[in-house]
C-alpha atoms as a PDB file:
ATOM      1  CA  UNK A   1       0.000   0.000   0.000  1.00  0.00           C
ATOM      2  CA  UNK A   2       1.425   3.442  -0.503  1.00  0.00           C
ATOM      3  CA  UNK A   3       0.384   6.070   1.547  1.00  0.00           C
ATOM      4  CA  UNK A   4      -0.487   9.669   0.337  1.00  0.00           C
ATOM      5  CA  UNK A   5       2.393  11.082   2.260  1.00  0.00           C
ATOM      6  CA  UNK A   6       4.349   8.542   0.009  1.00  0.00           C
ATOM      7  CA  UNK A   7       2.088   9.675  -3.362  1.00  0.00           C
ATOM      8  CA  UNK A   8       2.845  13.424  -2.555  1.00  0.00           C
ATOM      9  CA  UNK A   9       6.429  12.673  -2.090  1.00  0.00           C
ATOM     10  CA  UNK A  10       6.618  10.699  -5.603  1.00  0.00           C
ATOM     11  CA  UNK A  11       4.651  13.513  -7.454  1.00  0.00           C
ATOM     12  CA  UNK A  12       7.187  16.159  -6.485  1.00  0.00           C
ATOM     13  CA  UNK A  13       9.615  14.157  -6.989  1.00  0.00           C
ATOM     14  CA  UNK A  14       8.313  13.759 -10.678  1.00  0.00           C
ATOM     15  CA  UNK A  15       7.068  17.507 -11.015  1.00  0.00           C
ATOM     16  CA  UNK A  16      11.149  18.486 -10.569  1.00  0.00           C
ATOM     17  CA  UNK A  17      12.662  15.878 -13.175  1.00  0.00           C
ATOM     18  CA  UNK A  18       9.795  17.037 -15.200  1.00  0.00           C
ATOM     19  CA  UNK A  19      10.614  20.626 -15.008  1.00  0.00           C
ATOM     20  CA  UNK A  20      14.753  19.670 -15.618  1.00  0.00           C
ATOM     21  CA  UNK A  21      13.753  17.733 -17.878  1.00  0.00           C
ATOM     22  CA  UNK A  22      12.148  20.432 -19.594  1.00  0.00           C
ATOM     23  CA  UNK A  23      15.011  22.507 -20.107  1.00  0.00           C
ATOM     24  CA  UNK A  24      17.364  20.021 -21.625  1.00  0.00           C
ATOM     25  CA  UNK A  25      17.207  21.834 -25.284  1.00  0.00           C
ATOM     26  CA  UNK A  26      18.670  24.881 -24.192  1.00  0.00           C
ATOM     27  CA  UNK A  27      21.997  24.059 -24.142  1.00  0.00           C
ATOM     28  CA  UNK A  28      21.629  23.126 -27.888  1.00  0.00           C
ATOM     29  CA  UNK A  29      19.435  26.130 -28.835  1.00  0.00           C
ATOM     30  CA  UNK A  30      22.208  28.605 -27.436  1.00  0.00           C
ATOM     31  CA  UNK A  31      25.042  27.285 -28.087  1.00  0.00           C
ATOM     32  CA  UNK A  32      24.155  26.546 -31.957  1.00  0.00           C
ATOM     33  CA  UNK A  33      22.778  30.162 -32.646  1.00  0.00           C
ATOM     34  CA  UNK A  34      25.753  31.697 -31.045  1.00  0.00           C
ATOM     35  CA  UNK A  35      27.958  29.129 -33.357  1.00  0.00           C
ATOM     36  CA  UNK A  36      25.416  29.994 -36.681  1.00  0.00           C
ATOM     37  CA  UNK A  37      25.967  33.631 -35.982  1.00  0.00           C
ATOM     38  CA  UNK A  38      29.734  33.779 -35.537  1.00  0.00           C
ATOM     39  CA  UNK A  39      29.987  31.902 -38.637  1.00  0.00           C
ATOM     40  CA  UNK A  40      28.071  33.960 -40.551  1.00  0.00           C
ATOM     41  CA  UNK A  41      24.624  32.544 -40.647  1.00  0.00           C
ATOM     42  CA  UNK A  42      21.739  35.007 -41.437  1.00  0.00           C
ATOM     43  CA  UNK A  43      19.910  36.060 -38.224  1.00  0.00           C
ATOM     44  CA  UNK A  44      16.883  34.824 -40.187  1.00  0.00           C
ATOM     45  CA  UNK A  45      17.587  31.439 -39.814  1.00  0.00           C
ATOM     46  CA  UNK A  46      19.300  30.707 -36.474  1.00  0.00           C
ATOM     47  CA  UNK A  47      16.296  32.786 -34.998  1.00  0.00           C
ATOM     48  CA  UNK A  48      14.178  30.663 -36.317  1.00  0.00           C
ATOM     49  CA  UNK A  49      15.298  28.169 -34.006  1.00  0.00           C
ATOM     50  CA  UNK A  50      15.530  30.260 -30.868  1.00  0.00           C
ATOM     51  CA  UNK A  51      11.807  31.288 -31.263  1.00  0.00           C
ATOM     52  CA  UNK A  52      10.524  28.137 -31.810  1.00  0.00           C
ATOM     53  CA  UNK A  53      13.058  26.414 -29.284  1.00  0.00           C
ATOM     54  CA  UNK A  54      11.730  28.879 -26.490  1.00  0.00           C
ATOM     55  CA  UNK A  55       8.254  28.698 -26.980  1.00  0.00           C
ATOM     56  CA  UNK A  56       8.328  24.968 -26.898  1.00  0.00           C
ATOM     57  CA  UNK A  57      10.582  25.279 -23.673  1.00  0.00           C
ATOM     58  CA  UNK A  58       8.290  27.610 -22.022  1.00  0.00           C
ATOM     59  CA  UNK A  59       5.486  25.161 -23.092  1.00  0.00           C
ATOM     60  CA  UNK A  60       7.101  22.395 -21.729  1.00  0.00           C
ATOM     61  CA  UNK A  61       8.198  24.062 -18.172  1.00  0.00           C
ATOM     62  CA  UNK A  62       4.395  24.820 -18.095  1.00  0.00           C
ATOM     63  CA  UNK A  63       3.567  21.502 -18.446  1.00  0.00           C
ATOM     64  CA  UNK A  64       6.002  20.016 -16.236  1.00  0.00           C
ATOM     65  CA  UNK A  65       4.857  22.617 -13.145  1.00  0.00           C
ATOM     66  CA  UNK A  66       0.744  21.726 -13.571  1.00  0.00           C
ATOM     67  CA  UNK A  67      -0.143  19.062 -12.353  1.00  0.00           C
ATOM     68  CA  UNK A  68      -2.465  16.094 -14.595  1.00  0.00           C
ATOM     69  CA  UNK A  69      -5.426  15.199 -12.998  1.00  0.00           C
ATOM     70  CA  UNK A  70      -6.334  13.115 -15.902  1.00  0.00           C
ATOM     71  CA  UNK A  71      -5.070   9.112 -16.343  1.00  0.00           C
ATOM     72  CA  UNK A  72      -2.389   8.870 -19.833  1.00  0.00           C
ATOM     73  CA  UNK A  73      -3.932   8.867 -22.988  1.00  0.00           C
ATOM     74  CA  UNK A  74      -5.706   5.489 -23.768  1.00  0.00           C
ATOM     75  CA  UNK A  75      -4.272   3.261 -26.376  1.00  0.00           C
ATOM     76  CA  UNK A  76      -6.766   4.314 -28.691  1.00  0.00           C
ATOM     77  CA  UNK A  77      -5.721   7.645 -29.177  1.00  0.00           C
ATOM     78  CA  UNK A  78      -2.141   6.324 -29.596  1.00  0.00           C
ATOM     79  CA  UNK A  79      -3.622   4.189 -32.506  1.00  0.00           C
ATOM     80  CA  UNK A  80      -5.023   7.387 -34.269  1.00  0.00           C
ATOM     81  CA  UNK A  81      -1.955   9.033 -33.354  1.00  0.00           C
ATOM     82  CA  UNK A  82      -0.019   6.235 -35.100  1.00  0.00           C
ATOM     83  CA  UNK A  83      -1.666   6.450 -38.267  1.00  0.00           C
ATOM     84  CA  UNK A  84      -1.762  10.303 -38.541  1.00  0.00           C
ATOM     85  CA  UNK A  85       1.951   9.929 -38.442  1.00  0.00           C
ATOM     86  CA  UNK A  86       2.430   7.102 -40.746  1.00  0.00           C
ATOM     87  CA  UNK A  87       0.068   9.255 -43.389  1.00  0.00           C
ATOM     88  CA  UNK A  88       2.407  11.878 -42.801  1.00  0.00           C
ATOM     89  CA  UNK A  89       5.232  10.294 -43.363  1.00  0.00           C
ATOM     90  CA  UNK A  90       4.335   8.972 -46.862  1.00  0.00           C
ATOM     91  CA  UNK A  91       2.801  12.018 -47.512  1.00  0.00           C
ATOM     92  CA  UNK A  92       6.497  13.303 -48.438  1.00  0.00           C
ATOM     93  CA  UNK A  93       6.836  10.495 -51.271  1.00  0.00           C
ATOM     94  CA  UNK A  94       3.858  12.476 -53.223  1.00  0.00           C
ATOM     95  CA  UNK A  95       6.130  15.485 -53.447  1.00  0.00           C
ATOM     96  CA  UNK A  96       8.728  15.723 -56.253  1.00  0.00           C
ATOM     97  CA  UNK A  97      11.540  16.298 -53.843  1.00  0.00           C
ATOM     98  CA  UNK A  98      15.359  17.273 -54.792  1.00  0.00           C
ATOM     99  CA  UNK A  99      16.922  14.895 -56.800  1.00  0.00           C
ATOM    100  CA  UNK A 100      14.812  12.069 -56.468  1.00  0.00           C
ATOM    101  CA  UNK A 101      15.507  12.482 -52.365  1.00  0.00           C
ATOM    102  CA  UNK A 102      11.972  13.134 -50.712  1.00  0.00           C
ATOM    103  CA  UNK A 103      11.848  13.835 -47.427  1.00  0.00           C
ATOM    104  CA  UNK A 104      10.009  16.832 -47.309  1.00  0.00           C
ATOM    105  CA  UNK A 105       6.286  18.522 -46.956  1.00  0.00           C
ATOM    106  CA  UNK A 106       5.722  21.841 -47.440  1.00  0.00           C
ATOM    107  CA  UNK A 107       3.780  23.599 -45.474  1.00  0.00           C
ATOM    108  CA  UNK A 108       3.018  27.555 -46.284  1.00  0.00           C
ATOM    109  CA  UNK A 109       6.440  28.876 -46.656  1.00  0.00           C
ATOM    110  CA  UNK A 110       8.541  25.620 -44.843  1.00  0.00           C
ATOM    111  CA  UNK A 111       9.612  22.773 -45.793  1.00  0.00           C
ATOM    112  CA  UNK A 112       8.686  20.214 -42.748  1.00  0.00           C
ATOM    113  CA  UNK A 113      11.483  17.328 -42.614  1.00  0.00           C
ATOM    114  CA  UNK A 114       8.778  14.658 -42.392  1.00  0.00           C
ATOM    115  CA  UNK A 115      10.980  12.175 -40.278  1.00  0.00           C
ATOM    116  CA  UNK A 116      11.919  14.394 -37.368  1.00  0.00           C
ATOM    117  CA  UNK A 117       8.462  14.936 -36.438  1.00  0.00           C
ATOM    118  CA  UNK A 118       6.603  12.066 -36.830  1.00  0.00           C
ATOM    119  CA  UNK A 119       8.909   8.955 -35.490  1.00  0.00           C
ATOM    120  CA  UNK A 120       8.684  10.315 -31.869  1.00  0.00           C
ATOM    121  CA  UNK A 121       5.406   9.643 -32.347  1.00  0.00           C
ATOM    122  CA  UNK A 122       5.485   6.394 -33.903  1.00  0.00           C
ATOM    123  CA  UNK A 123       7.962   5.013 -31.325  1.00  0.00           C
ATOM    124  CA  UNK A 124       5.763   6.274 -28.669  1.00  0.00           C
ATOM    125  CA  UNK A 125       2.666   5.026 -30.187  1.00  0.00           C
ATOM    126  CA  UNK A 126       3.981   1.486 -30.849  1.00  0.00           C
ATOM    127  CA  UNK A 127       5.397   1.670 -27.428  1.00  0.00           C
ATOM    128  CA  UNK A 128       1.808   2.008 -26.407  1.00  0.00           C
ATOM    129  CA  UNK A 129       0.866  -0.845 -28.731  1.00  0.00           C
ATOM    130  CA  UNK A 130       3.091  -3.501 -27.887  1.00  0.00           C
ATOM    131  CA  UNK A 131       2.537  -2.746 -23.701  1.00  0.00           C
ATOM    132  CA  UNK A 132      -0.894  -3.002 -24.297  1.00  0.00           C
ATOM    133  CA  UNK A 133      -0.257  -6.725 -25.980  1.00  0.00           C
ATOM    134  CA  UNK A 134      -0.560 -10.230 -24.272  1.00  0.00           C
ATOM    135  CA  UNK A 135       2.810 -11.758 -23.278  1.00  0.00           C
ATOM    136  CA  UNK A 136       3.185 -13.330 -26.554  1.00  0.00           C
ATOM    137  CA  UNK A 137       0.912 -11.442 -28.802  1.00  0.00           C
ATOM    138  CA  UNK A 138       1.946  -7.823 -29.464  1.00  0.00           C
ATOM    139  CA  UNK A 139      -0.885  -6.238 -31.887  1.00  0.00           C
ATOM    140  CA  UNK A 140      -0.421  -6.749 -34.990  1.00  0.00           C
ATOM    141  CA  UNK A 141      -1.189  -2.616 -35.636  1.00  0.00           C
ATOM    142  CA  UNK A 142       2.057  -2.116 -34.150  1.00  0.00           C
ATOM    143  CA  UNK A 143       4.208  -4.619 -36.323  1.00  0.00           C
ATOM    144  CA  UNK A 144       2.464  -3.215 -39.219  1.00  0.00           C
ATOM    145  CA  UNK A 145       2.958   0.273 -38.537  1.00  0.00           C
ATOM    146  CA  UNK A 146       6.706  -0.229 -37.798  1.00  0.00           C
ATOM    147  CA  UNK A 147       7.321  -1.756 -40.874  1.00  0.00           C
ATOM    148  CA  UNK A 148       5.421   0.465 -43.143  1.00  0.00           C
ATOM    149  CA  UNK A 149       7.427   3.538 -41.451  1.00  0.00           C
ATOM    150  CA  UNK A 150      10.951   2.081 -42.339  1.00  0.00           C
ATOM    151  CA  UNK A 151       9.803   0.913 -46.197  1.00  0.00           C
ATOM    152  CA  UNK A 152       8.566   4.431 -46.185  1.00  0.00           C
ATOM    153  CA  UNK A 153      12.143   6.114 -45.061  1.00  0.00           C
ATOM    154  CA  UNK A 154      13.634   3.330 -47.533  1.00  0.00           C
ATOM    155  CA  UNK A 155      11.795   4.919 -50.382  1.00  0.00           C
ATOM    156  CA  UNK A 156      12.772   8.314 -49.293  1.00  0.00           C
ATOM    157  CA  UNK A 157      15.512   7.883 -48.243  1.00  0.00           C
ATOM    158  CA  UNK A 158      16.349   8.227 -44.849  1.00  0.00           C
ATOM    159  CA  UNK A 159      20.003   6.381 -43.191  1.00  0.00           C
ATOM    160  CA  UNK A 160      20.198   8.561 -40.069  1.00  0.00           C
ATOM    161  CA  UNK A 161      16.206   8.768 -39.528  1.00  0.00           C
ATOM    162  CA  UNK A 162      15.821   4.914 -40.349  1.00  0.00           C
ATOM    163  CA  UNK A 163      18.702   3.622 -38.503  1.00  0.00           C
ATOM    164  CA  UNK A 164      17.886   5.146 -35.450  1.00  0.00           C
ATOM    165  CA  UNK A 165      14.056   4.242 -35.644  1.00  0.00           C
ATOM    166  CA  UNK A 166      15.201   0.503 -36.352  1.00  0.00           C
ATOM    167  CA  UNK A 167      16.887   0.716 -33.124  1.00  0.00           C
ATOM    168  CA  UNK A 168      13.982   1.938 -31.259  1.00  0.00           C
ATOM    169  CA  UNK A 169      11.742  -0.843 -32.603  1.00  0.00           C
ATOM    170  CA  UNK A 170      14.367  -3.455 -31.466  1.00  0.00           C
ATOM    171  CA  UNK A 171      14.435  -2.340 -27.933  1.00  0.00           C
ATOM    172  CA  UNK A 172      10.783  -2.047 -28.031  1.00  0.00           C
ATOM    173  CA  UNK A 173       9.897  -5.367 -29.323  1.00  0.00           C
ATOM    174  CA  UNK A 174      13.119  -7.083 -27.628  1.00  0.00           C
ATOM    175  CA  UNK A 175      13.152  -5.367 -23.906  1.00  0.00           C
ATOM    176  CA  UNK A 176      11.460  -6.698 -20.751  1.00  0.00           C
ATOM    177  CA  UNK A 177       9.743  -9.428 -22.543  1.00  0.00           C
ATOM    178  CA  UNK A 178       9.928 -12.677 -23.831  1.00  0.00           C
ATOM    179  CA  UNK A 179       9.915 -12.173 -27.609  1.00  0.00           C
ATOM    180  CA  UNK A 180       8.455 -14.315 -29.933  1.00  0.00           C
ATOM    181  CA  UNK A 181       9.022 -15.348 -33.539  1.00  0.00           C
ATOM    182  CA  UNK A 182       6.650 -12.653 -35.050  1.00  0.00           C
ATOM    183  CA  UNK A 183       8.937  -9.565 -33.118  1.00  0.00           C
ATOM    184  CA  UNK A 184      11.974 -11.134 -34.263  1.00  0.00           C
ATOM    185  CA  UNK A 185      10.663 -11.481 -37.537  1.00  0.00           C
ATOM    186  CA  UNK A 186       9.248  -7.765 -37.552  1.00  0.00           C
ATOM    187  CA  UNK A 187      12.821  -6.771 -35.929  1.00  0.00           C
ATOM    188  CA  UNK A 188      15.067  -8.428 -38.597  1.00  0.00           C
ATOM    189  CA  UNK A 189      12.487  -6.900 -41.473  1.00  0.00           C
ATOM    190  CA  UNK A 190      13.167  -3.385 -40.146  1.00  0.00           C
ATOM    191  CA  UNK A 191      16.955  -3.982 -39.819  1.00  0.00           C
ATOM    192  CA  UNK A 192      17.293  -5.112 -43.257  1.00  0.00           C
ATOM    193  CA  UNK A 193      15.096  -2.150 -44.634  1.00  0.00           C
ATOM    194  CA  UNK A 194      17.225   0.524 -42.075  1.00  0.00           C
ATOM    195  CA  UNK A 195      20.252  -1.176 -43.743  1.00  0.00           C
ATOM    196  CA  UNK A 196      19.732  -0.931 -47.274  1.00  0.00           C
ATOM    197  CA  UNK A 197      18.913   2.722 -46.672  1.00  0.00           C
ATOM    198  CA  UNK A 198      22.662   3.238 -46.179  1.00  0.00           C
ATOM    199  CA  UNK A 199      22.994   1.878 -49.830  1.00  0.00           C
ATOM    200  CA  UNK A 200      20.913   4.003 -51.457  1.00  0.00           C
ATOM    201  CA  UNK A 201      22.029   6.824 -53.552  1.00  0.00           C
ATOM    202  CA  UNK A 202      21.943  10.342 -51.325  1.00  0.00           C
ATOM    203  CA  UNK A 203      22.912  13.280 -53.656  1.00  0.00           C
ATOM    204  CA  UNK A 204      22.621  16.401 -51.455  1.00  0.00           C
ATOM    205  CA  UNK A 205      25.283  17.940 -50.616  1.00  0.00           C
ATOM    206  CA  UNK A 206      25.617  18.901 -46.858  1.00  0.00           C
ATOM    207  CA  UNK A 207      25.041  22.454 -45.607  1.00  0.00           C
ATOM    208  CA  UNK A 208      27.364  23.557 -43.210  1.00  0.00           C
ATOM    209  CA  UNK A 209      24.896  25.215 -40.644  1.00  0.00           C
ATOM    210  CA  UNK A 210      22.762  22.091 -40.483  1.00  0.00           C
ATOM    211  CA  UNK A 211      25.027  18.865 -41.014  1.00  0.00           C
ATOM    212  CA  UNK A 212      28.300  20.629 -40.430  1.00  0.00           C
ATOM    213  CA  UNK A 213      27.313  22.546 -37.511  1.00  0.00           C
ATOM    214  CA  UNK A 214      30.061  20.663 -35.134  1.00  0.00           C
ATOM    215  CA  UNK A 215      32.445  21.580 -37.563  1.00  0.00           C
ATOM    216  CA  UNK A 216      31.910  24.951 -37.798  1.00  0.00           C
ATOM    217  CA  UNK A 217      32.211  24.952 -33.945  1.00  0.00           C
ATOM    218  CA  UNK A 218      35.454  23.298 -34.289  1.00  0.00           C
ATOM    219  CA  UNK A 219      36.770  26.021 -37.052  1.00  0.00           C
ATOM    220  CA  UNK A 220      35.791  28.871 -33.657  1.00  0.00           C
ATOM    221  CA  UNK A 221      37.600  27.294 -30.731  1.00  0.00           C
ATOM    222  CA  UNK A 222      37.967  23.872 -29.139  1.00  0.00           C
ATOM    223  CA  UNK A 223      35.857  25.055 -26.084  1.00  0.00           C
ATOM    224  CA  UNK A 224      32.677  25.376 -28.689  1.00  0.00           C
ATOM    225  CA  UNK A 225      33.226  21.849 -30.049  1.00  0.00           C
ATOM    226  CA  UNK A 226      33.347  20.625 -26.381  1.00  0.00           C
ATOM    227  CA  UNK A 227      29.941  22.525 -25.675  1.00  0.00           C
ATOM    228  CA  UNK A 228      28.439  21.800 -29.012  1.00  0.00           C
ATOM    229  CA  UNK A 229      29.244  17.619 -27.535  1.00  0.00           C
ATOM    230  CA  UNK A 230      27.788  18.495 -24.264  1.00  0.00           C
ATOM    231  CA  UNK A 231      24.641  19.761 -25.457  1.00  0.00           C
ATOM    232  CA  UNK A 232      24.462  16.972 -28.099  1.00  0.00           C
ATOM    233  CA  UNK A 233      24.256  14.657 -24.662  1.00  0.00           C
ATOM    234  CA  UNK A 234      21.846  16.228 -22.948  1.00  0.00           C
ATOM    235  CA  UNK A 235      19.403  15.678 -25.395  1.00  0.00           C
ATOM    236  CA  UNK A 236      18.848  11.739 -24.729  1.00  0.00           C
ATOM    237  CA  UNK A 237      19.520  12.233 -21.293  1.00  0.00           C
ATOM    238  CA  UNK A 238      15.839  12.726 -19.890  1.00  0.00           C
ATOM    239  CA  UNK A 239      14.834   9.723 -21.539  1.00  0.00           C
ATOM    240  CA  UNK A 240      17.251   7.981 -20.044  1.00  0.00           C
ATOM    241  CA  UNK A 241      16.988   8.609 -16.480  1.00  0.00           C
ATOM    242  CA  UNK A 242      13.139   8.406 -16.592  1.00  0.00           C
ATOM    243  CA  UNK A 243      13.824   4.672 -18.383  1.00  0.00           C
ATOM    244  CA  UNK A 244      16.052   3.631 -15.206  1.00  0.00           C
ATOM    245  CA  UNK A 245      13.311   5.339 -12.639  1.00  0.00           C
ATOM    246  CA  UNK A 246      10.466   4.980 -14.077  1.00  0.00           C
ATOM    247  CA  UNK A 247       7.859   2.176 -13.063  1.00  0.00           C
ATOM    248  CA  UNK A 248       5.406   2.318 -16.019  1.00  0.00           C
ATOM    249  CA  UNK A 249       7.133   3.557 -19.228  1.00  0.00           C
ATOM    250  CA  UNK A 250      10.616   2.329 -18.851  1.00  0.00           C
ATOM    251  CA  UNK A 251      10.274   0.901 -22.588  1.00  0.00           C
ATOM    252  CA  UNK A 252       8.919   3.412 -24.301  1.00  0.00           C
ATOM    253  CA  UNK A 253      11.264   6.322 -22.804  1.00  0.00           C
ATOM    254  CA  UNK A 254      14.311   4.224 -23.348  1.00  0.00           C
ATOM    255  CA  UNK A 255      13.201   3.372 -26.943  1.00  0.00           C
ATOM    256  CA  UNK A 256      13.452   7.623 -27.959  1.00  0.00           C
ATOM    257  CA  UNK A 257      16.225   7.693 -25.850  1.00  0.00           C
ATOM    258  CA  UNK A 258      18.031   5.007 -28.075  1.00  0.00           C
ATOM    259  CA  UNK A 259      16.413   7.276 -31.068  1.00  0.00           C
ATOM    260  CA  UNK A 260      18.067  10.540 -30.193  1.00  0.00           C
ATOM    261  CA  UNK A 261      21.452   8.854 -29.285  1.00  0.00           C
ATOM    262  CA  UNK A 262      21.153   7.679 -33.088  1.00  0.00           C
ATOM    263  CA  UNK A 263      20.520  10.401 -34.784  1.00  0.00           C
ATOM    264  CA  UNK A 264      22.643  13.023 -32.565  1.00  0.00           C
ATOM    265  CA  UNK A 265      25.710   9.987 -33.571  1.00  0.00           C
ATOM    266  CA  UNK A 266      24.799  10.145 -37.202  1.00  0.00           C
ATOM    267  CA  UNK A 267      26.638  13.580 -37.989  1.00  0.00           C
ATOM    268  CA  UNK A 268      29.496  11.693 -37.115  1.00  0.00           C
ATOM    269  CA  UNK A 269      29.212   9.160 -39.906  1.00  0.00           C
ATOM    270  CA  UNK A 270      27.684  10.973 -42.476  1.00  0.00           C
ATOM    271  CA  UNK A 271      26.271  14.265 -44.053  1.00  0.00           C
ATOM    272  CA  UNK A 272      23.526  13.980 -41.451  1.00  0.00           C
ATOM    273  CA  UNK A 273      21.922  16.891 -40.116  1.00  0.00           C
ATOM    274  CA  UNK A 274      22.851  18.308 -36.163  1.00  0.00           C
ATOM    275  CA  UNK A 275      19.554  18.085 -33.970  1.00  0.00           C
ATOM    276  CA  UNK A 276      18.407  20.756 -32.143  1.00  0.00           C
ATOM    277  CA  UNK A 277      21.847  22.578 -32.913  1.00  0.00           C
ATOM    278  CA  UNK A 278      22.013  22.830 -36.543  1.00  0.00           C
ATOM    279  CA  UNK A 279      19.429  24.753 -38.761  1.00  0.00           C
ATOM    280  CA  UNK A 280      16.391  23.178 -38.748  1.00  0.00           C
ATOM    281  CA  UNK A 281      12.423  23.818 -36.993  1.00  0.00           C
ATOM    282  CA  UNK A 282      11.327  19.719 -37.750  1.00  0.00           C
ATOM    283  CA  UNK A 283      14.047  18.265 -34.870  1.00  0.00           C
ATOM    284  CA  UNK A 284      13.257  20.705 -32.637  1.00  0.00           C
ATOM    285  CA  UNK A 285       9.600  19.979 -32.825  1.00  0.00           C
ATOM    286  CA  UNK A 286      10.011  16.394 -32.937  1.00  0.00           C
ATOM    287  CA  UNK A 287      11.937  16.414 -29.819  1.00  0.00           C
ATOM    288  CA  UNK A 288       9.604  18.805 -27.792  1.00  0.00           C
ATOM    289  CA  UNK A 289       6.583  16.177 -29.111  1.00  0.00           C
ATOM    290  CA  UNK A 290       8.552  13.820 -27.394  1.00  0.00           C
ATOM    291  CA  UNK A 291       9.687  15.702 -24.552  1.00  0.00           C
ATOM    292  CA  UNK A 292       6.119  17.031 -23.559  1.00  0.00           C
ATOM    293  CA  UNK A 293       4.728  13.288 -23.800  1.00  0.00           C
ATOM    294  CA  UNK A 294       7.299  12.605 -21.383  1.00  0.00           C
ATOM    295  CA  UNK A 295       6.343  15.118 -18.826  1.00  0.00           C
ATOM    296  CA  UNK A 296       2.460  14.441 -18.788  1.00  0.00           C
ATOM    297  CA  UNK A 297       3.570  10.869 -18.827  1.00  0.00           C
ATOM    298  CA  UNK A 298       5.361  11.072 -15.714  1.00  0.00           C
ATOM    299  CA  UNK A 299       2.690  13.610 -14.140  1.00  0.00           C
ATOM    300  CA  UNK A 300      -0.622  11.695 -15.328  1.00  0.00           C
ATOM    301  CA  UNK A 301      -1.742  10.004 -12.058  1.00  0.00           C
ATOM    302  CA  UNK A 302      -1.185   5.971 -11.996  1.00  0.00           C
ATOM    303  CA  UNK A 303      -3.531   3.501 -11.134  1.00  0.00           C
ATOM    304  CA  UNK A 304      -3.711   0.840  -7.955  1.00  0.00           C
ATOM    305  CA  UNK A 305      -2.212   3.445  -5.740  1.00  0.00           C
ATOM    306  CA  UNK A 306      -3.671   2.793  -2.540  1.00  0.00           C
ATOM    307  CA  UNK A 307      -3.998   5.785  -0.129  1.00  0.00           C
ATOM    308  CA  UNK A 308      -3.556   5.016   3.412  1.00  0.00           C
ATOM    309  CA  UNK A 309      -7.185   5.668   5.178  1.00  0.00           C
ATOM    310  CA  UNK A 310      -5.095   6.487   8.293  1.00  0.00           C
ATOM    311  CA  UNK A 311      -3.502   9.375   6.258  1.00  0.00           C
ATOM    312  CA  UNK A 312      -4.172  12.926   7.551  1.00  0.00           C
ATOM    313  CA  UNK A 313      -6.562  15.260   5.771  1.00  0.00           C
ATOM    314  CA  UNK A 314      -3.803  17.428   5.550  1.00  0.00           C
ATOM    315  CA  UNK A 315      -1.372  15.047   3.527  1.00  0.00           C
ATOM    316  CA  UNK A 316      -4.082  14.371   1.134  1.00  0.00           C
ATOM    317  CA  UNK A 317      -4.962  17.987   0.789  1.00  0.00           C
END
């Protein structure tokens, strides 16, 4: 039985991570708009990022401090939320793209980087999915859906983006459970299809204050590489202390933490862009989907908590 005294304890203990957590992009924010705007970036674009970066922040901190009074959004919901992504994600194959590389939907006068927003969501909604499953029978929505995404980021294509979602389906259908043939099988499908995207012809060539933003903190000093590495850390590292601590979402918060790790390595290996840091509104979005999910997660009340009937009024006040 825990007692409300216990309950009160856990929620503030939650409400602070929560608001930390909250404030784990602005490292990044800062420190790539100060390295954009000694190297020369426009003001138009590294703004971009600050705005958008601080409103989500605020957002988030807002979040984090109220408390939910409401249980976690039902698996339903995740289902809808699942396919809303997935139709987004094709959605990007309609458009004509630059040469023959489509990753992109325009919206008014941006071009949204498809990927960046909407596998947060799938990873959290086939986190939902496959919790929601019998022991040995994880719903079939969620093998489906995590297949379609990857042949979708094959066609686009997508190495950084598909790589690091094929990890986050692996620890999702491989972690805490017993797997059975179907995961493996729906594992090994989205491994091979993550794969081949590294074989597949990528023409663009990388812009220096989106893929090469590390670099162009090197060229400044080696105190702006080091802080440009730092902030790249930070990013996953929410995720990853609420997968050690948490009771009831280990899974799913260690699955995006596995995601970000990816794609914040994937500079490193490639003309990939720089989360968060680099130019670019879709990462920052994508992580603050994330990030907010993660907050009311943690805040949402849980069931079979007991409250002690001995408990003072005031404790449950």
């Amino acid at each position: 039985m825990i007692t409300s005294s216990e309950s009160v304890a856990e929620h503030r203990s939650s409400r602070i991570r929560g608001l930390l957590a909250s404030l784990a992009a602005v490292p990044a924010l800062v420190v790539g708009a100060i390295v954009m705007n000694r190297s020369g970036v426009g003001y138009g674009l590294w703004l971009q990022n600050v705005v958008v970066g601080a409103i989500a922040t605020v957002v988030c901190v807002a979040l984090a401090a109220v408390p939910a009074y409401r249980a976690r959004a039902s698996s339903a919901v995740w289902t809808g939320a699942a396919i809303v992504a997935l139709l987004v994600l094709a959605a990007a194959l309609t458009q004509a793209g630059v040469e023959g590389v489509r990753r992109w939907l325009p919206i008014g006068p941006l071009r949204l980087h498809v990927a960046s927003v909407a596998l947060p969501v799938l990873v959290i909604a086939i986190a939902r999915q496959v919790s929601s499953g019998a022991e040995r029978n994880r719903p079939l929505l969620a093998r489906i859906v995590a297949i379609a995404a990857v042949a979708t980021l094959l066609m686009q294509p997508d190495a950084s983006q598909a790589s690091a979602f094929g990890l986050a389906v692996a620890v999702l259908f491989l972690r805490g459970r017993r797997p059975s043939s179907a995961d493996w099988l729906v594992v090994t499908i989205v491994a091979v299809c993550a794969g081949a995207t590294w074989f597949r012809s990528d023409p663009l060539a990388p812009v220096p204050y989106v893929e090469g933003v590390v670099g162009l903190a090197a060229d400044m000093d080696l105190a702006w590489l080091i802080a440009c590495l730092v902030a790249l850390v930070l990013l996953p590292l929410p995720f990853l202390v609420i997968a050690v601590t948490s009771k009831g979402e280990g899974s799913a918060h260690l699955a995006i933490a596995v995601y970000l790790v990816a794609i914040c390595a994937a500079p490193f290996m490639g003309a990939y862009p720089v989360p968060v840091i680099g130019y670019g509104l879709s990462p920052i979005l994508g992580y603050f989907v994330a990030l907010v999910w993660s907050v009311r997660s943690q805040a949402a009340p849980r069931g079979g908590i007991a409250v002690d009937a001995n408990a003072s009024s005031s404790e449950t006040a």
